[in-house]
Structures are given as structure tokens and as C-alpha cells.
C-alpha atoms as a PDB file:
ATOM      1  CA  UNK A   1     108.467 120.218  92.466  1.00  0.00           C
ATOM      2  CA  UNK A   2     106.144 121.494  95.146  1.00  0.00           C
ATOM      3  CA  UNK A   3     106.315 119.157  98.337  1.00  0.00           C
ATOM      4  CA  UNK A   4     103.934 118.345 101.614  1.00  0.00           C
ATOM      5  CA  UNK A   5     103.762 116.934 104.469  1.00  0.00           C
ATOM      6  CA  UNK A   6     102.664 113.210 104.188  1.00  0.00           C
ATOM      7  CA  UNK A   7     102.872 111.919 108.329  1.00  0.00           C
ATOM      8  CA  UNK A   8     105.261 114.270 109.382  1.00  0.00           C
ATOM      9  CA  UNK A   9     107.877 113.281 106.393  1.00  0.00           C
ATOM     10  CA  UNK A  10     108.211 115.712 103.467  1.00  0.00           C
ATOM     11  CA  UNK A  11     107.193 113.758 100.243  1.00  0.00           C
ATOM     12  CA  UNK A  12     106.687 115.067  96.444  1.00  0.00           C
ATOM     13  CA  UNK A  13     103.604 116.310  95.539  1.00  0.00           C
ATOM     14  CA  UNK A  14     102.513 114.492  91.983  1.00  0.00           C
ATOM     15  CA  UNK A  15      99.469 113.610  90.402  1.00  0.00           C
ATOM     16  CA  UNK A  16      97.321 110.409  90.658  1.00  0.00           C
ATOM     17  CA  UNK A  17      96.435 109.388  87.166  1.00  0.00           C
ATOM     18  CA  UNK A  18      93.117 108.816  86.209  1.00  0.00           C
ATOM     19  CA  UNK A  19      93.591 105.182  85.308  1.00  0.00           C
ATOM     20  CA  UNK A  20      94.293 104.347  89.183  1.00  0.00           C
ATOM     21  CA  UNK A  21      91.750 106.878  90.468  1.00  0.00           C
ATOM     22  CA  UNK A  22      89.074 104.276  88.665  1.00  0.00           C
ATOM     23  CA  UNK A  23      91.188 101.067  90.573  1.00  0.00           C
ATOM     24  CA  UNK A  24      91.495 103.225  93.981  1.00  0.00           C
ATOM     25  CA  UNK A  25      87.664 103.766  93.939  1.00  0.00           C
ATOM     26  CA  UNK A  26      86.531 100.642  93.032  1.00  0.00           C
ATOM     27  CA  UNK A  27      88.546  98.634  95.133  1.00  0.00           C
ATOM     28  CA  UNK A  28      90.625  99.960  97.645  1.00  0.00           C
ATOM     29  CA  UNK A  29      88.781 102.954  99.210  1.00  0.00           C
ATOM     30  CA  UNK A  30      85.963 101.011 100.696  1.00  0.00           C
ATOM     31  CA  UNK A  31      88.763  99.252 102.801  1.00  0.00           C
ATOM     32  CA  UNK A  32      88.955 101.015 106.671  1.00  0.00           C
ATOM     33  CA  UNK A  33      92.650 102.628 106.944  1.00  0.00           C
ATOM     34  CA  UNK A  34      95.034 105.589 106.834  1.00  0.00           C
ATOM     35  CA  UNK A  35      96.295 105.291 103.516  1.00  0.00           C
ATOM     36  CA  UNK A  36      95.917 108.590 101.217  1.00  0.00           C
ATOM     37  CA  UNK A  37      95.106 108.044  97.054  1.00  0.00           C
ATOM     38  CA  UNK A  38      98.598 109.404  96.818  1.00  0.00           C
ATOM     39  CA  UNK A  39     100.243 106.939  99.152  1.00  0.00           C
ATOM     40  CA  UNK A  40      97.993 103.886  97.577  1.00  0.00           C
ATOM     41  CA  UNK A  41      99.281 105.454  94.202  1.00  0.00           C
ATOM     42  CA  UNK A  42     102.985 105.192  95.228  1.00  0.00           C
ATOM     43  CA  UNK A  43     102.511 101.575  96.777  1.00  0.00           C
ATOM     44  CA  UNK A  44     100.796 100.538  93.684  1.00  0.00           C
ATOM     45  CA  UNK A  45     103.852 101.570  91.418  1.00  0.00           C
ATOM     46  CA  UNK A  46     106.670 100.301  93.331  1.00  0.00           C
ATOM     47  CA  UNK A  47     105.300  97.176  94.050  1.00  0.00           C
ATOM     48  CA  UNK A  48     104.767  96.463  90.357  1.00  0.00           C
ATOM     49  CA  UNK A  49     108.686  96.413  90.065  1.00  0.00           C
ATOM     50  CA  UNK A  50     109.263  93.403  92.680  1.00  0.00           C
ATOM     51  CA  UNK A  51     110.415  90.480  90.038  1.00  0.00           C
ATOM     52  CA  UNK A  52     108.864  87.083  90.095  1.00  0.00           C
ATOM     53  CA  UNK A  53     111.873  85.304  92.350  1.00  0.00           C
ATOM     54  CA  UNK A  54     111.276  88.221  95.014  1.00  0.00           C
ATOM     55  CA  UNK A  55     108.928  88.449  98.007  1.00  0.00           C
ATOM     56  CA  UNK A  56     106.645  91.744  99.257  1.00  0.00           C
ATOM     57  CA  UNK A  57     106.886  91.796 103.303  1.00  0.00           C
ATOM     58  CA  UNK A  58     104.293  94.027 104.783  1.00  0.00           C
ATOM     59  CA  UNK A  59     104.813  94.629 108.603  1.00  0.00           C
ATOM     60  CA  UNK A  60     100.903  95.829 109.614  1.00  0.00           C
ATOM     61  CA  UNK A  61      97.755  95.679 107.948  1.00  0.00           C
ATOM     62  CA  UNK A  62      95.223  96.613 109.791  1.00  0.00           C
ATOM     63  CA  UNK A  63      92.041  95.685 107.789  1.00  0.00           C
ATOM     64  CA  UNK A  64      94.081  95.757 104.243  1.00  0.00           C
ATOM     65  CA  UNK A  65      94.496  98.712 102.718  1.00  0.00           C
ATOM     66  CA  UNK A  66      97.424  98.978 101.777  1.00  0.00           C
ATOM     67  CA  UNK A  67      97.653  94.865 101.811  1.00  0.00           C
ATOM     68  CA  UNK A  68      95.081  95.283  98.625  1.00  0.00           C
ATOM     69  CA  UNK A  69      96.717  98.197  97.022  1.00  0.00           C
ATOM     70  CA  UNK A  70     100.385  96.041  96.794  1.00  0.00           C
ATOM     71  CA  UNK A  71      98.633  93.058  95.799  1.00  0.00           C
ATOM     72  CA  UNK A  72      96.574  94.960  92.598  1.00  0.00           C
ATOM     73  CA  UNK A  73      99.980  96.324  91.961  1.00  0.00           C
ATOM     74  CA  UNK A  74     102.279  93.380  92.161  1.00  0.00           C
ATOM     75  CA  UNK A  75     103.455  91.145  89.119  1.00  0.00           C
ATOM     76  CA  UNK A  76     101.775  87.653  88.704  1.00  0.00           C
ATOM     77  CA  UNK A  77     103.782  84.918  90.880  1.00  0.00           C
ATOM     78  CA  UNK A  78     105.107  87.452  92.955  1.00  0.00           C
ATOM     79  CA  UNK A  79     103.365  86.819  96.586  1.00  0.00           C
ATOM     80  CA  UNK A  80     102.804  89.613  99.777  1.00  0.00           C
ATOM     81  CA  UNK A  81     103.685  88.428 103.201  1.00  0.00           C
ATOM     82  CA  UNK A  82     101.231  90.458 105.223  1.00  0.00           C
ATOM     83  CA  UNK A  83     101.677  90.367 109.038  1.00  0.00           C
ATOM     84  CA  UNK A  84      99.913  91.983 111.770  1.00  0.00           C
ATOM     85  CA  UNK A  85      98.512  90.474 114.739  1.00  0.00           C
ATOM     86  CA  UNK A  86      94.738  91.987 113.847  1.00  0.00           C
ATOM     87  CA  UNK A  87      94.769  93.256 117.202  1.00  0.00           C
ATOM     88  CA  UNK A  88      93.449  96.842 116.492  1.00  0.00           C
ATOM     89  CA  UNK A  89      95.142  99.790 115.692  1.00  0.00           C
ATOM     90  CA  UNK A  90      98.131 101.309 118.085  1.00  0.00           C
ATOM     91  CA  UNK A  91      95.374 103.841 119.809  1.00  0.00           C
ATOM     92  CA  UNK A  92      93.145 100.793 120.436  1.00  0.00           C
ATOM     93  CA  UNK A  93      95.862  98.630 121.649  1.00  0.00           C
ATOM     94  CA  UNK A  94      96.944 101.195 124.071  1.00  0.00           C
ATOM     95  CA  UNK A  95      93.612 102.293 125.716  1.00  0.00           C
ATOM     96  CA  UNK A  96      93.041  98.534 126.275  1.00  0.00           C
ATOM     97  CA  UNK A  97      90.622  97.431 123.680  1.00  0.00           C
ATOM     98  CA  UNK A  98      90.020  94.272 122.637  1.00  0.00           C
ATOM     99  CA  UNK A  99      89.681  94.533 118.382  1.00  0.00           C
ATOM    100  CA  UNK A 100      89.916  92.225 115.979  1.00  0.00           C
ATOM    101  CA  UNK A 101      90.472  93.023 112.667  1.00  0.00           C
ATOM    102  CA  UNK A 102      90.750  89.615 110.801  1.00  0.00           C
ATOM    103  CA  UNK A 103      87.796  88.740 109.454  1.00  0.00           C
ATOM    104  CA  UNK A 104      87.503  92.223 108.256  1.00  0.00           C
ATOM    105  CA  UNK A 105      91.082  91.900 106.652  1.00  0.00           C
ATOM    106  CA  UNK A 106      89.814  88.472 105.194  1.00  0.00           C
ATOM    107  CA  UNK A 107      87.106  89.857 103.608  1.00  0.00           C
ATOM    108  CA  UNK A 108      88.763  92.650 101.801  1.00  0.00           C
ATOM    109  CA  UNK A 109      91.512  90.826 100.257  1.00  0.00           C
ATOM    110  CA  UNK A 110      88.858  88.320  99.182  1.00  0.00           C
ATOM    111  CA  UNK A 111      86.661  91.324  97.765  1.00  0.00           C
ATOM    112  CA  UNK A 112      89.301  92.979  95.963  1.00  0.00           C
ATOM    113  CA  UNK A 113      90.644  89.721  94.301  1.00  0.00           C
ATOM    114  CA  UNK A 114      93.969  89.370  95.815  1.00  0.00           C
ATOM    115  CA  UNK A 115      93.728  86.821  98.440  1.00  0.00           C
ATOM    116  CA  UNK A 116      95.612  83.823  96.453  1.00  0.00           C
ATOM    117  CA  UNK A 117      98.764  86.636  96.249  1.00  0.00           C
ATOM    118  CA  UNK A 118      98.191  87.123  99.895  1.00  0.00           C
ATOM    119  CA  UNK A 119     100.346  84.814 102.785  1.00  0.00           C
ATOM    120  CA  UNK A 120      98.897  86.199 105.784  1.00  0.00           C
ATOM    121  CA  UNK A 121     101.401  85.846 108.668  1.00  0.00           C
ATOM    122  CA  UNK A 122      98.782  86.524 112.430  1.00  0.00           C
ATOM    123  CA  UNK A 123     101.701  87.356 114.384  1.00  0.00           C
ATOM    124  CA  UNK A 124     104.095  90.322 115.461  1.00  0.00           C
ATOM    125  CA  UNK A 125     106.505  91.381 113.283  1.00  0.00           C
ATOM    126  CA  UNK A 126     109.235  90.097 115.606  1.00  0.00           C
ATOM    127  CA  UNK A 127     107.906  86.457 115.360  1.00  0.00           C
ATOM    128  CA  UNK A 128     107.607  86.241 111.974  1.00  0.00           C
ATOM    129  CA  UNK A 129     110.746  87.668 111.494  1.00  0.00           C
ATOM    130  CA  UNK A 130     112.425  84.563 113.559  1.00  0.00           C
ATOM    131  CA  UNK A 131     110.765  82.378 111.503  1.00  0.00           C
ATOM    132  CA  UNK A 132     110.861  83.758 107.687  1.00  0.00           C
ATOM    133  CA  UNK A 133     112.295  81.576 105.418  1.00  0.00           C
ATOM    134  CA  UNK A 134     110.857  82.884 102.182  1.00  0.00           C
ATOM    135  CA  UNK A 135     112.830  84.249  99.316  1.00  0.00           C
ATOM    136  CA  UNK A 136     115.020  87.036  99.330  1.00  0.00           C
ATOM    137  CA  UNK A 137     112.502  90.426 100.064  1.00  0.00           C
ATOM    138  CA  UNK A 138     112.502  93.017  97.064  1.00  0.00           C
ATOM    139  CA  UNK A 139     109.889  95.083  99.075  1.00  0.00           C
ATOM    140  CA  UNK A 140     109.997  95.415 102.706  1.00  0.00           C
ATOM    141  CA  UNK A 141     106.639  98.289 103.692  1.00  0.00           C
ATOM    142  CA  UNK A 142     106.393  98.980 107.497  1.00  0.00           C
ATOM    143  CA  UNK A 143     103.455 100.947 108.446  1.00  0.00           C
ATOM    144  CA  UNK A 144     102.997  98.999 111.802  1.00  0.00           C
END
């Protein structure tokens, strides 16, 4: 299987079928963030196999992306923890910007039609991991 470079980490190279390129355009592209069709595609997928008793932890979310994409993909009952400060992105934070992404994040989760799957943690990763007491994680996505 041919392979390419996907953020410096070597990942298979497959096909997006055409039933998600229809979801991906209508409701995740519009949303401001890094993450490829491929990537959304791959997101999509695994979070559909999270069962009911388990819990989706997303560490950064920037304006949603990715926050939409696991939500379209997850089972009903099963909920995403999605935290992020909504302080900007790393390049942002580090030149000294002041950006705040979370009525933008709001929005989009509202737009796309995921926001009641949504728990929306406004906090470093590090504080909300001292304080989660949800069930036991069957998808833990880092991108922050």
C-alpha cells in the first residue's frame, strides 16, 4: 500500500469514499482547522466503534474540526469530552496574541448538529485531567 507523509508521521494512503466526501463538504469543511479529508475520514471511522458505556476525550479543538467530525461519527449515547482552552492556536499563543476561539467553536458544533454529544471542558488538558471523572475513555485524540 503506497504511504505519505501526514505531519511528519508516515500513514497509509487510502481512499475517502464518496458517501463521506458528501458529509465532509457539507459539514465539516467550512469549520477553520488543520484537519485533511483523509484525517476527518479516519476520525470519522474510529470513532464510530466507541460503545455506548465509553467516553471520546479530545485534548484541543481549536474552532471544531475535528470536534464535529468525531461527533458525526460517534454512536448515539456515546458523548465527546472536548477540551481546549480556546486560546488560539500554538503560533498565536506564542507570538502573544490574544484569540479566542469559543464562540466560533460554539457555533460550529451547533451548525453541524452535534452540540448535545458535545461536553465542552474550557480548560488545559492538565486541569481537566485532575478533575475527570467520566467513564472509562474508549477514544483518547490529542491534537493539542
Amino acid at each position: 500500500m503506497p504511504r505519505r507523509t501526514v505531519n511528519s508521521l508516515l500513514v497509509p494512503k487510502f481512499e475517502v469514499p464518496s458517501s463521506f466526501e458528501e458529509l465532509f463538504n457539507l459539514r465539516i469543511a467550512s469549520v477553520k482547522g488543520w484537519l485533511t479529508r483523509e484525517e476527518s475520514f479516519l476520525l470519522y471511522s474510529l470513532s464510530h466503534y466507541v460503545g455506548d458505556a465509553l467516553r471520546i476525550v479530545e485534548i484541543g479543538s481549536y474552532e471544531g474540526k475535528s470536534t464535529v467530525t468525531l461527533g458525526l461519527g460517534s454512536r448515539k449515547g456515546v458523548f465527546i469530552e472536548s477540551v481546549d482552552p480556546h486560546t488560539g492556536d500554538i503560533s498565536e499563543v506564542q507570538k502573544g496574541l490574544s484569540i479566542d476561539t469559543h464562540d466560533n467553536f460554539l457555533r460550529n458544533i451547533e451548525s453541524a448538529g452535534v452540540s448535545r454529544k458535545i461536553i465542552v471542558k474550557r480548560m488545559t488538558s492538565i486541569d481537566a485531567a485532575k478533575m475527570y471523572s467520566g467513564p472509562q475513555i474508549g477514544m483518547l485524540f490529542i491534537d493539542g
